[in-house]
Every structure is written in structure tokens, then in C-alpha cells.
PDB file of N, CA and C in Angstrom:
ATOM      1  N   UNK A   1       2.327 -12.320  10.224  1.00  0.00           N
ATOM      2  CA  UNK A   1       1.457 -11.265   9.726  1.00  0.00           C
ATOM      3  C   UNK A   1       1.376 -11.289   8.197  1.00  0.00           C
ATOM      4  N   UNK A   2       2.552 -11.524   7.634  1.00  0.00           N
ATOM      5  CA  UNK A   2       2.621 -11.577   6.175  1.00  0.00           C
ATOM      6  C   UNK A   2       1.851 -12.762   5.621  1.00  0.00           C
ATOM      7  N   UNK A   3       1.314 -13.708   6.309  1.00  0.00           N
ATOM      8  CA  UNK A   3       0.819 -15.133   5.626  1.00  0.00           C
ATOM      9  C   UNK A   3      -0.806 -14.830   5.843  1.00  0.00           C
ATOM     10  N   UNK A   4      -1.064 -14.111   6.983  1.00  0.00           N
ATOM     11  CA  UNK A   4      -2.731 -13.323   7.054  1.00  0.00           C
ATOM     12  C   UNK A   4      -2.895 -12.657   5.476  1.00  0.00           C
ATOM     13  N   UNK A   5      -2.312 -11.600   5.314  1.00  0.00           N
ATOM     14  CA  UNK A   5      -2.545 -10.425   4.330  1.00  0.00           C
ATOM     15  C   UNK A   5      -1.970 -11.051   2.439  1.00  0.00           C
ATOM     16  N   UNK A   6      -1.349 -12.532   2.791  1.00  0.00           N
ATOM     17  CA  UNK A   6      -0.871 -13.050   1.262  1.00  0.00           C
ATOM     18  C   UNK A   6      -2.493 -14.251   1.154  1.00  0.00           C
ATOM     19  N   UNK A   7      -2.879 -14.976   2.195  1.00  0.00           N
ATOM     20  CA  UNK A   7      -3.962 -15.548   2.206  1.00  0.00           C
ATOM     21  C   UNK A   7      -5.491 -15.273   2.384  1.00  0.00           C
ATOM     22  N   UNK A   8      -5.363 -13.593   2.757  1.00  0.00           N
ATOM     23  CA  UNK A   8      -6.617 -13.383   3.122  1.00  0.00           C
ATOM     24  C   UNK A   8      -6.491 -11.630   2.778  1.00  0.00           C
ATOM     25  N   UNK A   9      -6.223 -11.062   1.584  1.00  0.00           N
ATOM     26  CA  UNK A   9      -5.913  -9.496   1.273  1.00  0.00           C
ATOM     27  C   UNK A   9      -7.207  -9.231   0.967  1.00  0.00           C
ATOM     28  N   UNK A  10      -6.615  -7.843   1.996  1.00  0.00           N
ATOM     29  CA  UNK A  10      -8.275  -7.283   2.307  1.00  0.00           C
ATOM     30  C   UNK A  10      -7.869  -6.236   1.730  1.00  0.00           C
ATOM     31  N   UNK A  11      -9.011  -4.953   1.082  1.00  0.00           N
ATOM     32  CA  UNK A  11      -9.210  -3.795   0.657  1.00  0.00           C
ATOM     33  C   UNK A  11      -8.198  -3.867  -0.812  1.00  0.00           C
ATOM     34  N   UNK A  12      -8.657  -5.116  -1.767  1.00  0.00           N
ATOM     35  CA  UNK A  12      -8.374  -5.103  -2.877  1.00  0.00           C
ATOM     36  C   UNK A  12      -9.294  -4.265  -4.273  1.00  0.00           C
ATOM     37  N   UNK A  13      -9.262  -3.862  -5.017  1.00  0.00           N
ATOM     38  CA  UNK A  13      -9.876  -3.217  -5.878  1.00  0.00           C
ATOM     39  C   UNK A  13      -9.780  -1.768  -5.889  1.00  0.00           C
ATOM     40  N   UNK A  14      -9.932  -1.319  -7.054  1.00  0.00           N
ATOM     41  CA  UNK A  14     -10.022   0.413  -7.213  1.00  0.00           C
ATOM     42  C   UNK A  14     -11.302   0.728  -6.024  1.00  0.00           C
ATOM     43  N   UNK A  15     -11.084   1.522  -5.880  1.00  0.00           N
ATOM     44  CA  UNK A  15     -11.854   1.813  -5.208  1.00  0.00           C
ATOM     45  C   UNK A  15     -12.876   3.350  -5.175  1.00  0.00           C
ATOM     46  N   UNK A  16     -14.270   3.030  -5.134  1.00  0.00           N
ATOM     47  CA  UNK A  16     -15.008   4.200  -6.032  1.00  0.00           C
ATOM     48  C   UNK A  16     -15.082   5.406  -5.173  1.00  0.00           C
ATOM     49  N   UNK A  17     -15.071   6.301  -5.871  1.00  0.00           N
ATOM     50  CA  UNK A  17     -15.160   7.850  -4.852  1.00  0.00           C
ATOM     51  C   UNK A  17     -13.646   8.175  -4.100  1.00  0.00           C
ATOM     52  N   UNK A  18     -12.416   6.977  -4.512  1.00  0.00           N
ATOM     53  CA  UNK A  18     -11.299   8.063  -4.107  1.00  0.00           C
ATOM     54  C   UNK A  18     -11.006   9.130  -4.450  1.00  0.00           C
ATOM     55  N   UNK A  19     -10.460   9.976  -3.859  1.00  0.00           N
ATOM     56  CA  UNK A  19      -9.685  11.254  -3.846  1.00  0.00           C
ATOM     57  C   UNK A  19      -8.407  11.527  -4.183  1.00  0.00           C
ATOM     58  N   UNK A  20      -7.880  10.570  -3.968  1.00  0.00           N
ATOM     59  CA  UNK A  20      -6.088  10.516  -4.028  1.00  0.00           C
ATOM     60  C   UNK A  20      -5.888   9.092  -4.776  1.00  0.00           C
ATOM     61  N   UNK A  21      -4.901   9.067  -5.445  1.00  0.00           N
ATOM     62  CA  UNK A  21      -4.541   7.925  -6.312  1.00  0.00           C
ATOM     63  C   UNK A  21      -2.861   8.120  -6.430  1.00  0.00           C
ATOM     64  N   UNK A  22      -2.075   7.180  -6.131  1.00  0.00           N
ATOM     65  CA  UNK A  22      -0.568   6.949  -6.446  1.00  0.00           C
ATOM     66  C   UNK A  22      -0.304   5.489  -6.912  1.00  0.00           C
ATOM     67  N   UNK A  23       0.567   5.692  -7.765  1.00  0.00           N
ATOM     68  CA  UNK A  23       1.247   4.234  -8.336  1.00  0.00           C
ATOM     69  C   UNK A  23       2.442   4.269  -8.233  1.00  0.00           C
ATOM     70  N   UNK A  24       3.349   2.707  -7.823  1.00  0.00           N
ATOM     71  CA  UNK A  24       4.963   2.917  -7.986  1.00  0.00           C
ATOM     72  C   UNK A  24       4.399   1.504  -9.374  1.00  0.00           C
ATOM     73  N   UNK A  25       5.525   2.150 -10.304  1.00  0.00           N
ATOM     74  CA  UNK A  25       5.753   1.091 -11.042  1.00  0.00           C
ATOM     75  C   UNK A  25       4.981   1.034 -12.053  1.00  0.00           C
ATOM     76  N   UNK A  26       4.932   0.276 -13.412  1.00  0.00           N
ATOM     77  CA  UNK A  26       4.094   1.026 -14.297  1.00  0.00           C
ATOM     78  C   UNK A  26       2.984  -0.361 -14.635  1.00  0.00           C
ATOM     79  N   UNK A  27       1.814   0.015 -14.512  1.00  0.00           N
ATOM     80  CA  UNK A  27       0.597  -1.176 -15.011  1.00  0.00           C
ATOM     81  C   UNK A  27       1.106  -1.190 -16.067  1.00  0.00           C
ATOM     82  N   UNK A  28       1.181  -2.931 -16.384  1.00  0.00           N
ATOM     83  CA  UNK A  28       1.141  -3.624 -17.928  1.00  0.00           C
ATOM     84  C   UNK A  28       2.674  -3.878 -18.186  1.00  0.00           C
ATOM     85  N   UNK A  29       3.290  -3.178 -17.452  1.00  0.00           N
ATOM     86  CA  UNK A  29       4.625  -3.460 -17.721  1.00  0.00           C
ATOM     87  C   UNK A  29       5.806  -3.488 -16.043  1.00  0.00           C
ATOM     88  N   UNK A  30       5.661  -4.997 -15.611  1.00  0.00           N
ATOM     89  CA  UNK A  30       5.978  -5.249 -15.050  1.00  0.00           C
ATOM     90  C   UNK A  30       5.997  -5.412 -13.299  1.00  0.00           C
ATOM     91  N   UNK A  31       6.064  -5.370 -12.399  1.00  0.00           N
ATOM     92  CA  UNK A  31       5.712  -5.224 -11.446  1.00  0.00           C
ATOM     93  C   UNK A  31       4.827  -3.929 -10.673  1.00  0.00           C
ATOM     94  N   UNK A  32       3.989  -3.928 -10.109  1.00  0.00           N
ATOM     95  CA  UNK A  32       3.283  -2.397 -10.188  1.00  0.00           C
ATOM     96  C   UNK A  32       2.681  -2.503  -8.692  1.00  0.00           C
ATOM     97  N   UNK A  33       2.002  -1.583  -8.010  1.00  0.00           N
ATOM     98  CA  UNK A  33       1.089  -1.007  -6.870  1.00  0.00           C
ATOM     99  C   UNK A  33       0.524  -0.120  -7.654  1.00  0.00           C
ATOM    100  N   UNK A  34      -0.934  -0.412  -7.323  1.00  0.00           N
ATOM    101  CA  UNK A  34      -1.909   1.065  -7.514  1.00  0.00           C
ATOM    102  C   UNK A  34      -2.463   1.312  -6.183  1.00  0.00           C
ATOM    103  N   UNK A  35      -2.564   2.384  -5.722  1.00  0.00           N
ATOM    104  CA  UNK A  35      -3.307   2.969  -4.021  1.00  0.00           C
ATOM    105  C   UNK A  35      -4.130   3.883  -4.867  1.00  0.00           C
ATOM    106  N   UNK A  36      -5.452   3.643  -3.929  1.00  0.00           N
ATOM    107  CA  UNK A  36      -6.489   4.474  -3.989  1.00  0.00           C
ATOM    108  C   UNK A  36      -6.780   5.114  -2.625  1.00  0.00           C
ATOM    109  N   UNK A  37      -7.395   6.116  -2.086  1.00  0.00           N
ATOM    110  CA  UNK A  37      -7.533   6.557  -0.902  1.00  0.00           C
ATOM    111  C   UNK A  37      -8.902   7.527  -0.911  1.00  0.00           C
ATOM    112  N   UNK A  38      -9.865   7.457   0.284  1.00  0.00           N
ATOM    113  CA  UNK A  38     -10.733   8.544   0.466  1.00  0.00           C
ATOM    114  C   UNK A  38      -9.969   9.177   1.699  1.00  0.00           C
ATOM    115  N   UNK A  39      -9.781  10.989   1.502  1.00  0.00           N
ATOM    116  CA  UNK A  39      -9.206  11.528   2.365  1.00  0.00           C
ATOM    117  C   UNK A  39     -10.364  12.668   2.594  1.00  0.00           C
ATOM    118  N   UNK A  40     -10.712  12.639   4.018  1.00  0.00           N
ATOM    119  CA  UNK A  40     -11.716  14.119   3.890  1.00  0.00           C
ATOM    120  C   UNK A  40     -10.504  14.526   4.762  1.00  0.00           C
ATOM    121  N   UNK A  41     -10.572  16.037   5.021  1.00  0.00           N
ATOM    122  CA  UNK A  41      -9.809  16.614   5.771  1.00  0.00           C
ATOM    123  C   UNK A  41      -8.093  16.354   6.032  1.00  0.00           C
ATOM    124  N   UNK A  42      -7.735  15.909   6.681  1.00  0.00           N
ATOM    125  CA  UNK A  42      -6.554  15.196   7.299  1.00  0.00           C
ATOM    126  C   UNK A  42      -6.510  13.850   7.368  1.00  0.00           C
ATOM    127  N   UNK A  43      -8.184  13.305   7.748  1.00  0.00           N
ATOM    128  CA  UNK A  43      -7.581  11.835   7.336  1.00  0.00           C
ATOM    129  C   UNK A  43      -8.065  10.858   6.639  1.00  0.00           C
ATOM    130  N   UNK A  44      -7.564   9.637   6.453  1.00  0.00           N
ATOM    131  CA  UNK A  44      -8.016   8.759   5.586  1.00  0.00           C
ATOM    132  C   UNK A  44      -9.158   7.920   6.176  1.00  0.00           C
ATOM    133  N   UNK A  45      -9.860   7.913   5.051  1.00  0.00           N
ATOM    134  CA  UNK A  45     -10.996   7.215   5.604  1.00  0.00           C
ATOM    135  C   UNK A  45     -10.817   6.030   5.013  1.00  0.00           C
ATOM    136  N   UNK A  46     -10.325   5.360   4.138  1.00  0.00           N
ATOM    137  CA  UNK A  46     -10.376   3.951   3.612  1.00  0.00           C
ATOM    138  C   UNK A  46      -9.411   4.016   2.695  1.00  0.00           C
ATOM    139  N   UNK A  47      -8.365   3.068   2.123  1.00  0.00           N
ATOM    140  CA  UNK A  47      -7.606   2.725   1.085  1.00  0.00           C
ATOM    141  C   UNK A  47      -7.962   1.175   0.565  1.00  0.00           C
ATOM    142  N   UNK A  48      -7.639   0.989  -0.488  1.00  0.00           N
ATOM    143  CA  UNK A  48      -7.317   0.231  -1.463  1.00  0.00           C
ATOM    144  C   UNK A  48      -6.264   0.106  -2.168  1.00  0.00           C
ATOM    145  N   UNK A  49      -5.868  -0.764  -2.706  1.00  0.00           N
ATOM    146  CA  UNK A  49      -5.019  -1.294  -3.867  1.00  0.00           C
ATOM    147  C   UNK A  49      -5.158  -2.446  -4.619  1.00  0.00           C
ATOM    148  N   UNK A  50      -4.546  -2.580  -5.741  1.00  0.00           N
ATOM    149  CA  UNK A  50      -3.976  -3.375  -6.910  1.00  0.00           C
ATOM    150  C   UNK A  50      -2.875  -3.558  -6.629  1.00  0.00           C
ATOM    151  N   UNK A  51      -2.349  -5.047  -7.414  1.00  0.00           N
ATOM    152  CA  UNK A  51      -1.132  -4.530  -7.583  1.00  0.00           C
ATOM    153  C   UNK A  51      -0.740  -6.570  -8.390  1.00  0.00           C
ATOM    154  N   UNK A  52      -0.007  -6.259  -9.492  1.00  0.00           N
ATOM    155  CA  UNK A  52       0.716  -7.415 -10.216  1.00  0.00           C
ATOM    156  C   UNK A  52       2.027  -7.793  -9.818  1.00  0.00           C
ATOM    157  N   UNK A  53       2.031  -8.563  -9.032  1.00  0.00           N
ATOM    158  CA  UNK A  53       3.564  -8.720  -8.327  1.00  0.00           C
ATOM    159  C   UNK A  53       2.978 -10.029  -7.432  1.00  0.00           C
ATOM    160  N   UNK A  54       4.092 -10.678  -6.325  1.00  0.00           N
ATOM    161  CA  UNK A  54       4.240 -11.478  -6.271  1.00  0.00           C
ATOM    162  C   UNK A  54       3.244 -11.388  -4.523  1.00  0.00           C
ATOM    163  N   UNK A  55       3.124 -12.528  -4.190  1.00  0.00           N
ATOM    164  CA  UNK A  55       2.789 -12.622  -2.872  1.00  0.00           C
ATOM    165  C   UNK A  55       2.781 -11.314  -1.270  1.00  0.00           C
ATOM    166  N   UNK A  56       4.276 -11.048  -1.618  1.00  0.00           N
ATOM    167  CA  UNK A  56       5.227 -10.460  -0.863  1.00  0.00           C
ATOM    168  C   UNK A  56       4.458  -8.967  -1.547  1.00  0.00           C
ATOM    169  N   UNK A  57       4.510  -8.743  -2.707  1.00  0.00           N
ATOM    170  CA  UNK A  57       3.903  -7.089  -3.180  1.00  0.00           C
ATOM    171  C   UNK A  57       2.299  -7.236  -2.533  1.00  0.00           C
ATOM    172  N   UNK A  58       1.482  -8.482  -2.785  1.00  0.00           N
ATOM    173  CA  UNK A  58       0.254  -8.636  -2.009  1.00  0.00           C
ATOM    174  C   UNK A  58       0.209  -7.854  -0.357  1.00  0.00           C
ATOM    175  N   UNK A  59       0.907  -8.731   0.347  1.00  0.00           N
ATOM    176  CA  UNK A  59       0.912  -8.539   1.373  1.00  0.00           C
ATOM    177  C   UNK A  59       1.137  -7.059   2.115  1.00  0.00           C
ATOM    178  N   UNK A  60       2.061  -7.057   1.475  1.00  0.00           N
ATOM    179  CA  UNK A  60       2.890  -5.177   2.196  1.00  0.00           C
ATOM    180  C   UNK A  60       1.481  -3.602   1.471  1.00  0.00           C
ATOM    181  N   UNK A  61       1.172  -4.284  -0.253  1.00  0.00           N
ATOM    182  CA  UNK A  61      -0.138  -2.985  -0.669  1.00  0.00           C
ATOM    183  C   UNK A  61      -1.357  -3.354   0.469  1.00  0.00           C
ATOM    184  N   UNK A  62      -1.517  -4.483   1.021  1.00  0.00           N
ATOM    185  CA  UNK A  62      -2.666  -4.853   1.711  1.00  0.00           C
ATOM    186  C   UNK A  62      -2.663  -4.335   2.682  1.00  0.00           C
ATOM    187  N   UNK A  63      -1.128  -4.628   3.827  1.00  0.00           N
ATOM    188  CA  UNK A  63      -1.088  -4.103   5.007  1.00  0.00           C
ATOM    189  C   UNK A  63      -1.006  -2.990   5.175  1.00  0.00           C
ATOM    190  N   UNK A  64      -0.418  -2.157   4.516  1.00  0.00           N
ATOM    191  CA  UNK A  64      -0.537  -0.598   3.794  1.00  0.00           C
ATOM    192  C   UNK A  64      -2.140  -0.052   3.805  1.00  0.00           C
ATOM    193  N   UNK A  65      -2.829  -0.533   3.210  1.00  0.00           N
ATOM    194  CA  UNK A  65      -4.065   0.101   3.288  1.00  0.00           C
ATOM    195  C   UNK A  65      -4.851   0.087   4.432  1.00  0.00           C
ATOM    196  N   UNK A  66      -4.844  -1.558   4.764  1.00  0.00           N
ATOM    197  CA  UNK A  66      -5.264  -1.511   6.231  1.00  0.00           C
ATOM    198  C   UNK A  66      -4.804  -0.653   7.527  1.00  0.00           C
ATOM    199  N   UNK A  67      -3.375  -0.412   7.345  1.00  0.00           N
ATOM    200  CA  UNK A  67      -2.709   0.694   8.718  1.00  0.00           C
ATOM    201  C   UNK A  67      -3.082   2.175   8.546  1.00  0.00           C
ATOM    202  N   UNK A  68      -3.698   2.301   7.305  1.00  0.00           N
ATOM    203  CA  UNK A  68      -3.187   3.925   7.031  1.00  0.00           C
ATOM    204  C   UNK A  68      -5.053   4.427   7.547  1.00  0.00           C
ATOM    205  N   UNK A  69      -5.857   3.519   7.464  1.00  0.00           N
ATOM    206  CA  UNK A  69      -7.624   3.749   6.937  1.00  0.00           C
ATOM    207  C   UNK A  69      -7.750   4.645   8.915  1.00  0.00           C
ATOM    208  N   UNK A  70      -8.261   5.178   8.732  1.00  0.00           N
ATOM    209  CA  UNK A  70      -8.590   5.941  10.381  1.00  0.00           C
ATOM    210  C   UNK A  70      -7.541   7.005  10.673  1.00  0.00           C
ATOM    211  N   UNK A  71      -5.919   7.181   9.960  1.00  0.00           N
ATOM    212  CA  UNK A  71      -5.080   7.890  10.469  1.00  0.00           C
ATOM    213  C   UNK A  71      -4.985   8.696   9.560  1.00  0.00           C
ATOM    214  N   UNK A  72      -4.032   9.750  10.250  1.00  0.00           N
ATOM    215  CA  UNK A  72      -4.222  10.803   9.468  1.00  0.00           C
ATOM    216  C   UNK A  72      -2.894  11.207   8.318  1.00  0.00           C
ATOM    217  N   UNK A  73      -3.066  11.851   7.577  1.00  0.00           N
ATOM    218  CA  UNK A  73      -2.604  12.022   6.452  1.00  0.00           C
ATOM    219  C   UNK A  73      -0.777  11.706   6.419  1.00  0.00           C
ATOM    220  N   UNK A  74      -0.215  12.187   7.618  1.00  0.00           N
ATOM    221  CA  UNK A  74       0.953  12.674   8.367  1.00  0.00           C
ATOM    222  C   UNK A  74       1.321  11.665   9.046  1.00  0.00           C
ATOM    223  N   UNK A  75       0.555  10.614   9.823  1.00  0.00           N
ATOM    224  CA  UNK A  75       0.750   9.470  10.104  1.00  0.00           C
ATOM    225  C   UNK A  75       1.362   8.551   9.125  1.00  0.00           C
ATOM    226  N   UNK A  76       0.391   8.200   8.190  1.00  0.00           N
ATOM    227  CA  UNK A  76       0.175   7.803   6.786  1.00  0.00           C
ATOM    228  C   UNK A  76       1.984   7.842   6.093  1.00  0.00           C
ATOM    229  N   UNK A  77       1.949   9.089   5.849  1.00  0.00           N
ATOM    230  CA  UNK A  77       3.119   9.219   5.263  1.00  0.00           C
ATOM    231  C   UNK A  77       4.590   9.185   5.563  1.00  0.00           C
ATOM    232  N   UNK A  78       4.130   8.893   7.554  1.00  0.00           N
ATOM    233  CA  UNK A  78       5.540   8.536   8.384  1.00  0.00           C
ATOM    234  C   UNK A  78       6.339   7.555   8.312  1.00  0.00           C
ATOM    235  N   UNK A  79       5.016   6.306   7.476  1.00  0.00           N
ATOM    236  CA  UNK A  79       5.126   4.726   7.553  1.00  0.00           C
ATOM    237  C   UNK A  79       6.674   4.687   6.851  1.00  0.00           C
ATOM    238  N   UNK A  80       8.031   3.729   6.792  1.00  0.00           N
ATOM    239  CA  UNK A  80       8.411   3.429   6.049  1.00  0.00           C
ATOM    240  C   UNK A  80       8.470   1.939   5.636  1.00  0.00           C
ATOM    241  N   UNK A  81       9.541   1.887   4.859  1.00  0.00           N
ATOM    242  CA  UNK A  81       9.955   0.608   4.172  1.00  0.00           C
ATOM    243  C   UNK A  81      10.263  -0.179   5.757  1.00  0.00           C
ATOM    244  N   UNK A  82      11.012   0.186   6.232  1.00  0.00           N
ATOM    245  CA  UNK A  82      11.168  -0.872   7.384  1.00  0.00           C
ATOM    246  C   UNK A  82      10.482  -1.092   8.517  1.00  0.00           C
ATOM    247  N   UNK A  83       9.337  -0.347   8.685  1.00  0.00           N
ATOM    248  CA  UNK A  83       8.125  -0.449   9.276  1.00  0.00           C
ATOM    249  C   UNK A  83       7.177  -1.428   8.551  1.00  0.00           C
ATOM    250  N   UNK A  84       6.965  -1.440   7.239  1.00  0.00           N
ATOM    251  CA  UNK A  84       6.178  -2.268   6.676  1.00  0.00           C
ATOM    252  C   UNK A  84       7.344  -3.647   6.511  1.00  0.00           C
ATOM    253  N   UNK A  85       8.307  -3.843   7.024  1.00  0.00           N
ATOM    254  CA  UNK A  85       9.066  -5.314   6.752  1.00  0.00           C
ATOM    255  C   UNK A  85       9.271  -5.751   7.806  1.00  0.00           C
ATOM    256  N   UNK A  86       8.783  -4.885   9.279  1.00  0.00           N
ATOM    257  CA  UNK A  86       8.679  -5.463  10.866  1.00  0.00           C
ATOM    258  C   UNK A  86       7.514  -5.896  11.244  1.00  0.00           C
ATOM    259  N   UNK A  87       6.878  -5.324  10.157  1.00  0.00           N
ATOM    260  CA  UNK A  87       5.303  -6.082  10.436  1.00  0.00           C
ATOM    261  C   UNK A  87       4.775  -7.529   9.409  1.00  0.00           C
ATOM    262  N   UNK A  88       5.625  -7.355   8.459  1.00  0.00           N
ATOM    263  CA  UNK A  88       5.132  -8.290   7.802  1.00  0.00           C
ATOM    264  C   UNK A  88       6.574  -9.579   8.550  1.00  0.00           C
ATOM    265  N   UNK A  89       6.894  -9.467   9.126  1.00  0.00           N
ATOM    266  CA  UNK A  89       7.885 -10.253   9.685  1.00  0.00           C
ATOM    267  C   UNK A  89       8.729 -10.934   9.120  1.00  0.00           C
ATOM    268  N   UNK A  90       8.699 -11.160   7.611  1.00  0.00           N
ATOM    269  CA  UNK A  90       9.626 -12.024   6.871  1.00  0.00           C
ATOM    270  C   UNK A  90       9.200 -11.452   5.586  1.00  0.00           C
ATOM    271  N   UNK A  91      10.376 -11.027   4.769  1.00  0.00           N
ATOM    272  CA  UNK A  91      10.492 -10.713   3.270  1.00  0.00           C
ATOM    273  C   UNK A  91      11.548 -11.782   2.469  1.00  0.00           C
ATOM    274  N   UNK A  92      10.982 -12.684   1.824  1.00  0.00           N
ATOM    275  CA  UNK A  92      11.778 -13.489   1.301  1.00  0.00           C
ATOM    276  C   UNK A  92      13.287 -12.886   0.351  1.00  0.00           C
ATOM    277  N   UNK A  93      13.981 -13.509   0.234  1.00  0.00           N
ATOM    278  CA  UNK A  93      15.359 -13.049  -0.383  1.00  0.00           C
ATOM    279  C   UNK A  93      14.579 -12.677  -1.856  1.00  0.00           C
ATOM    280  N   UNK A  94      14.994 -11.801  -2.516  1.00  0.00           N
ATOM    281  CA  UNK A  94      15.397 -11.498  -3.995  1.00  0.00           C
ATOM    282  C   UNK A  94      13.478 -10.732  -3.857  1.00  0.00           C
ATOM    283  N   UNK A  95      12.724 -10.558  -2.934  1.00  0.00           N
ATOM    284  CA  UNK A  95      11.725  -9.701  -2.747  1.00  0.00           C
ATOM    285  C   UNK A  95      11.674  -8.445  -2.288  1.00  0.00           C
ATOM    286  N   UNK A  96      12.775  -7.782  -2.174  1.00  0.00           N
ATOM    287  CA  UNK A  96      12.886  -6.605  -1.008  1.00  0.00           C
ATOM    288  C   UNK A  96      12.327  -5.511  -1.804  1.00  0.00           C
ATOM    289  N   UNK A  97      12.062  -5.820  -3.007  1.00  0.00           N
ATOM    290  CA  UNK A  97      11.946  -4.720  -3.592  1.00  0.00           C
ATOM    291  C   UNK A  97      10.202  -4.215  -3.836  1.00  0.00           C
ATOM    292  N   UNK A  98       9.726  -5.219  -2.775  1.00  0.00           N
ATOM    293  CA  UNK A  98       8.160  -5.279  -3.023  1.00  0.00           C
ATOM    294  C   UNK A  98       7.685  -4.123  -1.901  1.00  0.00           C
ATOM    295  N   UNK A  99       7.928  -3.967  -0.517  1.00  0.00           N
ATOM    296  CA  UNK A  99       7.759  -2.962   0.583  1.00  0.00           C
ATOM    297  C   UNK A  99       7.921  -2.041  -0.045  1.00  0.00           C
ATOM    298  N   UNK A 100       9.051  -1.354  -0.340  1.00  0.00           N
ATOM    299  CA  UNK A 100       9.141   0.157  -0.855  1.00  0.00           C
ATOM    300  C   UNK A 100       8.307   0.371  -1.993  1.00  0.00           C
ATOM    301  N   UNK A 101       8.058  -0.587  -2.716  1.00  0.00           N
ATOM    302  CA  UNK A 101       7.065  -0.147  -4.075  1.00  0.00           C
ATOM    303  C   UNK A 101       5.836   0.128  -3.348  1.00  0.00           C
ATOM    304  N   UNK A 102       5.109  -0.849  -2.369  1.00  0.00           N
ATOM    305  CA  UNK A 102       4.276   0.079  -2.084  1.00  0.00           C
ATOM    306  C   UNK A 102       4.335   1.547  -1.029  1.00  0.00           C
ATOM    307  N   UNK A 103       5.102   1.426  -0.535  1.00  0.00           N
ATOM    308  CA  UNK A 103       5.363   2.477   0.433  1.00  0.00           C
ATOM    309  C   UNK A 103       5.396   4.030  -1.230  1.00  0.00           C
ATOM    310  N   UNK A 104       6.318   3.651  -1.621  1.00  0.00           N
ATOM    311  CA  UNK A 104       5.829   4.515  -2.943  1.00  0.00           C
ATOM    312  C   UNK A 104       4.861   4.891  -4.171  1.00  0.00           C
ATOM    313  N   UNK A 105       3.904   3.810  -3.628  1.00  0.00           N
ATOM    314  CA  UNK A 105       2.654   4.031  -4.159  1.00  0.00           C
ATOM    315  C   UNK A 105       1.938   4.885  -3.262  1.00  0.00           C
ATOM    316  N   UNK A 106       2.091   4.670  -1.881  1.00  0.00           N
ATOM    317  CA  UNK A 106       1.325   5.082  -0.943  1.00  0.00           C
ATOM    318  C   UNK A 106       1.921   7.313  -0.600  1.00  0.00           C
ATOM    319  N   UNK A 107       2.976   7.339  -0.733  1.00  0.00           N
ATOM    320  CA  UNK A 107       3.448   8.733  -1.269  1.00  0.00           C
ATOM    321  C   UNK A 107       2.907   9.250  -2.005  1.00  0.00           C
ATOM    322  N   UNK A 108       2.712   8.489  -3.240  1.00  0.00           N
ATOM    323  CA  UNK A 108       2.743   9.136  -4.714  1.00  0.00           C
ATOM    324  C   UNK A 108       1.260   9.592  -4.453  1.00  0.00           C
ATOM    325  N   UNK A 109       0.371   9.139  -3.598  1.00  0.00           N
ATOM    326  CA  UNK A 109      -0.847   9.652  -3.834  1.00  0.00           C
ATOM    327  C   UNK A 109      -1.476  10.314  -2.941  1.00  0.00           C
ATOM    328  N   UNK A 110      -0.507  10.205  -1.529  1.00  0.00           N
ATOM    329  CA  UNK A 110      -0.685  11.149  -0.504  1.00  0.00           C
ATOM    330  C   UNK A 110      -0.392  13.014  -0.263  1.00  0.00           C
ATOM    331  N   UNK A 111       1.030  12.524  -1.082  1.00  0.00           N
ATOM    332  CA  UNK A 111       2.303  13.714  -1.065  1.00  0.00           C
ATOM    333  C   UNK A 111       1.421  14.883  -2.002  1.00  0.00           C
ATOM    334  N   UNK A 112       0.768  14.663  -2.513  1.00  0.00           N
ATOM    335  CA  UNK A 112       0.288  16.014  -3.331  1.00  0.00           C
ATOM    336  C   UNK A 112      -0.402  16.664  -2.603  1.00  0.00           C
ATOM    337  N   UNK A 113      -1.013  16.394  -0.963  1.00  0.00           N
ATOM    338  CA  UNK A 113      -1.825  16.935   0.030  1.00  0.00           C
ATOM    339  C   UNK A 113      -1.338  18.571   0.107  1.00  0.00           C
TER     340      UNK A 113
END
């Protein structure tokens, strides 16, 4: 699953008319996730992300946006770190720290609901 979403990342770019916005990590300085989200009501209608990091940060902001787009807010925010590292099936050594960054991007812009 992880070699789909590092070779073929879908729902890249800011994305126009979001509603919700979270970042883990700081743009320009060093490894980062940006999530964008349209939320009407309860649920998400589409996400996006950025993000400067390695393959492994590709994959997990990608699969992240793709799982969360149709569900609802509460769903969304159930996801964790080891949900996003059973799906991507392999996190290389000295990468672990790429899942939770986005999983904390994906908070940071939900949690203010």
C-alpha cells in the first residue's frame, strides 16, 4: 500500500475553499505536513496535503487524506499512528516518525471542530 501512495500521491496541493487547516512540524524548517480539509457539517468532503519529508511522510499525508474524504469528522479523528502503519504495511527503520506527524497534522486541523 505504501509503494501505491509514495509512486502515485494523490490529493497533493493546498487545496482551495478549505475550511480547516492543521500542520505538524514547521514549513521551511525541517520536516513538515500541511492538511487542508473541506468539512460541511460532520463530514469531510475532500482533504489534501503538503508535506517536505521523505517518501514514507509522502505516503502516510496521502493515505490520510484519501481515508478521511466521505467520513465523518469523529471517524477522521479515531485514525491513529498505528492504523496508518498497518496500512501502509512497512515503515522503514529511522522513519517512524513520519505517521504520527501526519496523524498530527490531521488533529491539528480537525480538533478545533
Amino acid at each position: 500500500m505504501a509503494l501505491s501512495h509514495i509512486n502515485n500521491p494523490r490529493n497533493v496541493g493546498q487545496l482551495e475553499g478549505a475550511t480547516h487547516y492543521g500542520v505538524a512540524g514547521v514549513p521551511g524548517d525541517g520536516p513538515f505536513v500541511q492538511m487542508w480539509f473541506i468539512v460541511n457539517g460532520d463530514q469531510i468532503e475532500r482533504g489534501t496535503y503538503k508535506t517536505y519529508g521523505c517518501p514514507t511522510s509522502i505516503a502516510s499525508a496521502s493515505m490520510i487524506a484519501e481515508l478521511v474524504a466521505g467520513k465523518s469528522v469523529a471517524t477522521a479523528l479515531s485514525l491513529t499512528e498505528a492504523d496508518i502503519r498497518a496500512l501502509l504495511a512497512y515503515v522503514p527503520e529511522g522513519k517512524g516518525d513520519c505517521p504520527p506527524r501526519a496523524i498530527q497534522a490531521l488533529q491539528n486541523a480537525l480538533e478545533k471542530l
